[in-house]
Structure formats: C-alpha cells, structure tokens
N, C-alpha and C. Protein backbone atom coordinates (compact mmCIF):
# COMPACT_ATOMS: atom_id res chain seq x y z
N UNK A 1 11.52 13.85 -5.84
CA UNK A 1 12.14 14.37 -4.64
C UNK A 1 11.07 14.60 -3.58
N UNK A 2 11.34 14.30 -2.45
CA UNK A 2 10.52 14.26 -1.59
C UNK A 2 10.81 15.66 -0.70
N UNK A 3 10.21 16.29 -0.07
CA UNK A 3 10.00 17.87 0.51
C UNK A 3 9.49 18.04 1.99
N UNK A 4 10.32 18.11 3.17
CA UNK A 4 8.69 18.40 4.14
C UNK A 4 9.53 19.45 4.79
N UNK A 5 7.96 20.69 4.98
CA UNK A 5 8.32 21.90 5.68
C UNK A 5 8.12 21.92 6.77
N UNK A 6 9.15 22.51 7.66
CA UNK A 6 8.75 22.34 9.16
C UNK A 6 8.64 23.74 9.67
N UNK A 7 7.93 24.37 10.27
CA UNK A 7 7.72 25.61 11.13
C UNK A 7 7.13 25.72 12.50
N UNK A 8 7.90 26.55 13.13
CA UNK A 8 7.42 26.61 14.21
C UNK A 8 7.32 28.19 14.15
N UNK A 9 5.35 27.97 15.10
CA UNK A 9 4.81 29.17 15.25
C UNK A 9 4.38 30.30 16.72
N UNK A 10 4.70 31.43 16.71
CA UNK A 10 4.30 31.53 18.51
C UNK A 10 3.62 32.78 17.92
N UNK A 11 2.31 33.05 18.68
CA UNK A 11 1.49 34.10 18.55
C UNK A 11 0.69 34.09 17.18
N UNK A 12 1.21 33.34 16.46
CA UNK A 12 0.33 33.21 15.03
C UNK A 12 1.02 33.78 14.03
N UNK A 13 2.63 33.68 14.31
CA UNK A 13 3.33 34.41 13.90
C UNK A 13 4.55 33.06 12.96
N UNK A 14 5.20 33.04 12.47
CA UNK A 14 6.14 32.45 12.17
C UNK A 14 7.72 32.57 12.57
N UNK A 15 8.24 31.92 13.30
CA UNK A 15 9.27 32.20 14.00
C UNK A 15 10.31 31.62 13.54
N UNK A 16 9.85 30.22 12.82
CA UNK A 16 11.58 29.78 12.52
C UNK A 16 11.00 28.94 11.10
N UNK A 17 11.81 27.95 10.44
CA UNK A 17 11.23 26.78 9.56
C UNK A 17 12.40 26.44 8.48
N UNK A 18 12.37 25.49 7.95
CA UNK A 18 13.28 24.85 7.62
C UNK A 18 12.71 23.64 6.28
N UNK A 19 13.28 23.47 5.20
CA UNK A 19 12.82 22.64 4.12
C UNK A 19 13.45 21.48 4.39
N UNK A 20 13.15 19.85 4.61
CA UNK A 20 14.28 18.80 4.62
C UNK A 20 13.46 18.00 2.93
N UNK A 21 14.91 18.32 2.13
CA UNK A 21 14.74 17.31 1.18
C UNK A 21 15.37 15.57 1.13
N UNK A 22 14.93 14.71 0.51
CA UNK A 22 15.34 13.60 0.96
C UNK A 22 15.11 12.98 -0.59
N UNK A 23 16.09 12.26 -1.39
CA UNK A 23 16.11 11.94 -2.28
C UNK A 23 16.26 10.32 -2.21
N UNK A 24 16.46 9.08 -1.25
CA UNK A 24 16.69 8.37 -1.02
C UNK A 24 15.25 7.29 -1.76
N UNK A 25 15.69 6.40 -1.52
CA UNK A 25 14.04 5.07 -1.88
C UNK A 25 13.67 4.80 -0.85
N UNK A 26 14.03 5.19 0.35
CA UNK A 26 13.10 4.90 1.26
C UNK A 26 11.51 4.75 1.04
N UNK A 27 10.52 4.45 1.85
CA UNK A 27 9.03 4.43 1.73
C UNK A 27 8.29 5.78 2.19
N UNK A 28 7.95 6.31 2.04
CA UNK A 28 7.43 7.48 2.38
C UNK A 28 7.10 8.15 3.89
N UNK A 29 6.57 7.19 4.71
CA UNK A 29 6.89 6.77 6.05
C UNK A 29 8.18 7.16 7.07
N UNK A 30 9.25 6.45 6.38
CA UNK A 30 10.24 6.28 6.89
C UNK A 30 11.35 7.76 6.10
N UNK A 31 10.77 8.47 5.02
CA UNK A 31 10.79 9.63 4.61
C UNK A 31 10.80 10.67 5.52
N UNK A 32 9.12 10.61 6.29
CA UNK A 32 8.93 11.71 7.02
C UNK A 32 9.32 11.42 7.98
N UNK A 33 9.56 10.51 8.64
CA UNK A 33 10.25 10.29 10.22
C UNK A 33 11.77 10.91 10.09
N UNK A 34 12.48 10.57 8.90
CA UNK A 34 13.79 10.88 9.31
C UNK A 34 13.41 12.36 8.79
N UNK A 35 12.85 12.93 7.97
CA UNK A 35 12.55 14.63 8.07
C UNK A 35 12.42 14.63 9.15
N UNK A 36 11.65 14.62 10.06
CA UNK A 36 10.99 15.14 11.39
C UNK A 36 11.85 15.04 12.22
N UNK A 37 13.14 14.09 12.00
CA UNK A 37 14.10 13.82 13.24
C UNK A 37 15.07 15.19 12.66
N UNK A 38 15.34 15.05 11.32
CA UNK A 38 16.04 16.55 11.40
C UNK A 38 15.75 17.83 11.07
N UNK A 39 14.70 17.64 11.74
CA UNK A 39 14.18 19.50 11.88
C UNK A 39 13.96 19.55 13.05
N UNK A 40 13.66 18.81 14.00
CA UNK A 40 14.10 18.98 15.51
C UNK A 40 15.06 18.68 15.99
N UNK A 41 15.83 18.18 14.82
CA UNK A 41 17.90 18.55 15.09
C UNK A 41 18.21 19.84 14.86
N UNK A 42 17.32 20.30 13.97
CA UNK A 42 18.11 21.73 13.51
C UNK A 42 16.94 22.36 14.57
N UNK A 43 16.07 22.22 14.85
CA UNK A 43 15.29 23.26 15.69
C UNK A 43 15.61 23.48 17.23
N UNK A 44 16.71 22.15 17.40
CA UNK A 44 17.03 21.67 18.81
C UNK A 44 15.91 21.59 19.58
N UNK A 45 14.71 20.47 19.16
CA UNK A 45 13.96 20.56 19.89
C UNK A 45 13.70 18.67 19.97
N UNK A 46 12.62 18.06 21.51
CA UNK A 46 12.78 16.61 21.73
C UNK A 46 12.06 16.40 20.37
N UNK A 47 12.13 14.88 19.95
CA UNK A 47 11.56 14.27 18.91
C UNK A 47 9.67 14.36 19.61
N UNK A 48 8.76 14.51 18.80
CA UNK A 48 7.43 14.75 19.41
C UNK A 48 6.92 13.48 19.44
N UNK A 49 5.39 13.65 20.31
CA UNK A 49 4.97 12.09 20.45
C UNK A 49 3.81 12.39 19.16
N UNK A 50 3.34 11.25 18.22
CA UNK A 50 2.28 11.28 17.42
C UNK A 50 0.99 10.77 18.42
N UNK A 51 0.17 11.26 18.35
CA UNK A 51 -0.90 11.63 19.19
C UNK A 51 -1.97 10.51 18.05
N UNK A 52 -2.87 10.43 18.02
CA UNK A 52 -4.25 9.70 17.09
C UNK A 52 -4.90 10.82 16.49
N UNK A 53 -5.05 12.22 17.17
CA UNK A 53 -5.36 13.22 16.62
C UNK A 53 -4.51 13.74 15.40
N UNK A 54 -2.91 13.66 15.38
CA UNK A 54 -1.45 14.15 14.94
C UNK A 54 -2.03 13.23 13.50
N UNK A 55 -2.04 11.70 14.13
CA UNK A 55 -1.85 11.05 12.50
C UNK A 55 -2.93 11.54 11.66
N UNK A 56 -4.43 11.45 12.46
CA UNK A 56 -5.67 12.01 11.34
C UNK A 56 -5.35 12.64 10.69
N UNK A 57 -4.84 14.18 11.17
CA UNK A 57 -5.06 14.85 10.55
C UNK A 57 -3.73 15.14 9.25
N UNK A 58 -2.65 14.39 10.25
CA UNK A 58 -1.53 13.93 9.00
C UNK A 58 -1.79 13.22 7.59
N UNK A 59 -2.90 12.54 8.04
CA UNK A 59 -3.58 11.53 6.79
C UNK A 59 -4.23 12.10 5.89
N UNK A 60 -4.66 13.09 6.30
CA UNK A 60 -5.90 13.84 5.65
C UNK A 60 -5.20 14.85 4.61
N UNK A 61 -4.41 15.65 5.32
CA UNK A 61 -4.45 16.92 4.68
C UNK A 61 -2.18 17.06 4.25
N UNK A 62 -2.09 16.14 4.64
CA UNK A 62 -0.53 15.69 4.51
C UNK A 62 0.38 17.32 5.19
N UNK A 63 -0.26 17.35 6.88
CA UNK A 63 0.05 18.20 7.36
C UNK A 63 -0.26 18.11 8.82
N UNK A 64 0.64 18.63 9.57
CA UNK A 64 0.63 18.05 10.81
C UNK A 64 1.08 18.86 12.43
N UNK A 65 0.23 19.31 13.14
CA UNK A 65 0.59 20.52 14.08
C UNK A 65 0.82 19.52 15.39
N UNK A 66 2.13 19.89 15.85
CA UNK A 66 2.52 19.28 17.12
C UNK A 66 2.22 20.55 18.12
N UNK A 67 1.43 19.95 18.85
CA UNK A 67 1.55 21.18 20.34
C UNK A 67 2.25 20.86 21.37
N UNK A 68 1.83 21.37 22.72
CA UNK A 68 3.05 21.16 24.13
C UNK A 68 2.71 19.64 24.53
N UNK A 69 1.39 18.94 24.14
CA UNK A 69 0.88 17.66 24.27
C UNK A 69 1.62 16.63 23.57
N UNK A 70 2.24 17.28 22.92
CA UNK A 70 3.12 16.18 21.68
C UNK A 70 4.64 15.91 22.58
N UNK A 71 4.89 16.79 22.83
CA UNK A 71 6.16 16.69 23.79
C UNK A 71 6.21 16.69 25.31
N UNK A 72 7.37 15.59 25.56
CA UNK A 72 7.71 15.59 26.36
C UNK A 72 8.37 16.51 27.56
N UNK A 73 9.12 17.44 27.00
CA UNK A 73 9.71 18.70 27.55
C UNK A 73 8.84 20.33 26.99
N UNK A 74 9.54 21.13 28.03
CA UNK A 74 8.23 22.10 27.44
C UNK A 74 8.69 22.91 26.35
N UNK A 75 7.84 23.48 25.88
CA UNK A 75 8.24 24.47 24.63
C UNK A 75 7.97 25.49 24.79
N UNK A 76 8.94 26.39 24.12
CA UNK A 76 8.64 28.04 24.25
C UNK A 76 7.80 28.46 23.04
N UNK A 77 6.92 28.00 22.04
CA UNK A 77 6.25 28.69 20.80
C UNK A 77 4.98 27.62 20.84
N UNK A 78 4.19 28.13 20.04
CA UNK A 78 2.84 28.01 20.79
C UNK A 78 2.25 26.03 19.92
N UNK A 79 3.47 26.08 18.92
CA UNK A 79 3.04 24.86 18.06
C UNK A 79 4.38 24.66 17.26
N UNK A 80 4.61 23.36 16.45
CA UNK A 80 5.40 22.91 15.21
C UNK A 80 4.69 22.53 14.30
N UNK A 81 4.62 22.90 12.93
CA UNK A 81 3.66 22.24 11.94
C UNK A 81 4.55 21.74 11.14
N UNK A 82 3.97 20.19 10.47
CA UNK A 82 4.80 19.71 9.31
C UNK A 82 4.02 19.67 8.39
N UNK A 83 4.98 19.97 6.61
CA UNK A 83 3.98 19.84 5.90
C UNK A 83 4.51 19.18 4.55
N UNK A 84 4.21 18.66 3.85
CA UNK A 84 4.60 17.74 2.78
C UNK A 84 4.62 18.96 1.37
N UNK A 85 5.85 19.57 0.77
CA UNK A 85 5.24 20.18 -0.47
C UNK A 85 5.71 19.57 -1.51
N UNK A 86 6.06 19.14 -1.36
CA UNK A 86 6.37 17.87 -2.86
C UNK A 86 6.57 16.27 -2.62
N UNK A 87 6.56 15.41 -3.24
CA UNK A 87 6.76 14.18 -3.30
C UNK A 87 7.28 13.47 -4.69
C-alpha cells in the first residue's frame, strides 16, 4: 500500500494534513501525482508547480516542501509538505 502525508504548516505550527492511500498498480510516479492532486482537493488549494529544488529534495529524502514559489495563487500558511510513509 502506498501512503503520502500531506501537511500544511503556518508559524511552525501544524495546521491541517491529511493521509492519501492508494492501492492501485500504478508506477509510483503517477502514485504521488494523483496523491498530490487530492490533498489539494481536500486542502482546496491550486495544484503546485515542481520547482528543480522541489524534485531534489523529493529524491533524496522522499519528502517535499512546497512554498508561495510553488504556486501560482497566493497562500495563507507559510508552506505544504509531502511525505511518503509507506510504500
């Protein structure tokens, strides 16, 4: 089963977050994209842009902080982090 946590943080604080599980054969890839599309369905927030900075550090540490640079519209909390806890 595949797992990714999404939170959004303002002040260093934790404000909201949400688990999307996904049991499908998709590729892992196409896993976290459709996570990411619905936790900014449920967060009602735009889909973010992946930055070159976003993927590194997505690659690295299978975790991923969107700031106001990631989006297109503005945001009221200071970041979104995604994070992989199972696979």
């Amino acid at each position: 089963m595949f797992r990714l946590w999404g939170k959004i943080f303002k002040d260093n604080k934790l404000i909201q977050d949400t688990v999307i599980c996904d049991n499908t054969d998709d590729t892992r890839t196409h896993k976290i994209f459709h996570a990411l599309d619905a936790i900014c369905y449920e967060f009602d927030l735009s889909k973010p842009i992946w930055l070159d900075s976003t993927i590194a550090d997505f690659k690295r540490h299978d975790k991923a902080r969107f700031y106001q640079d990631n989006f297109v519209d503005s945001i009221d909390f200071d970041f979104l982090e995604i994070h992989i806890i199972e696979e």
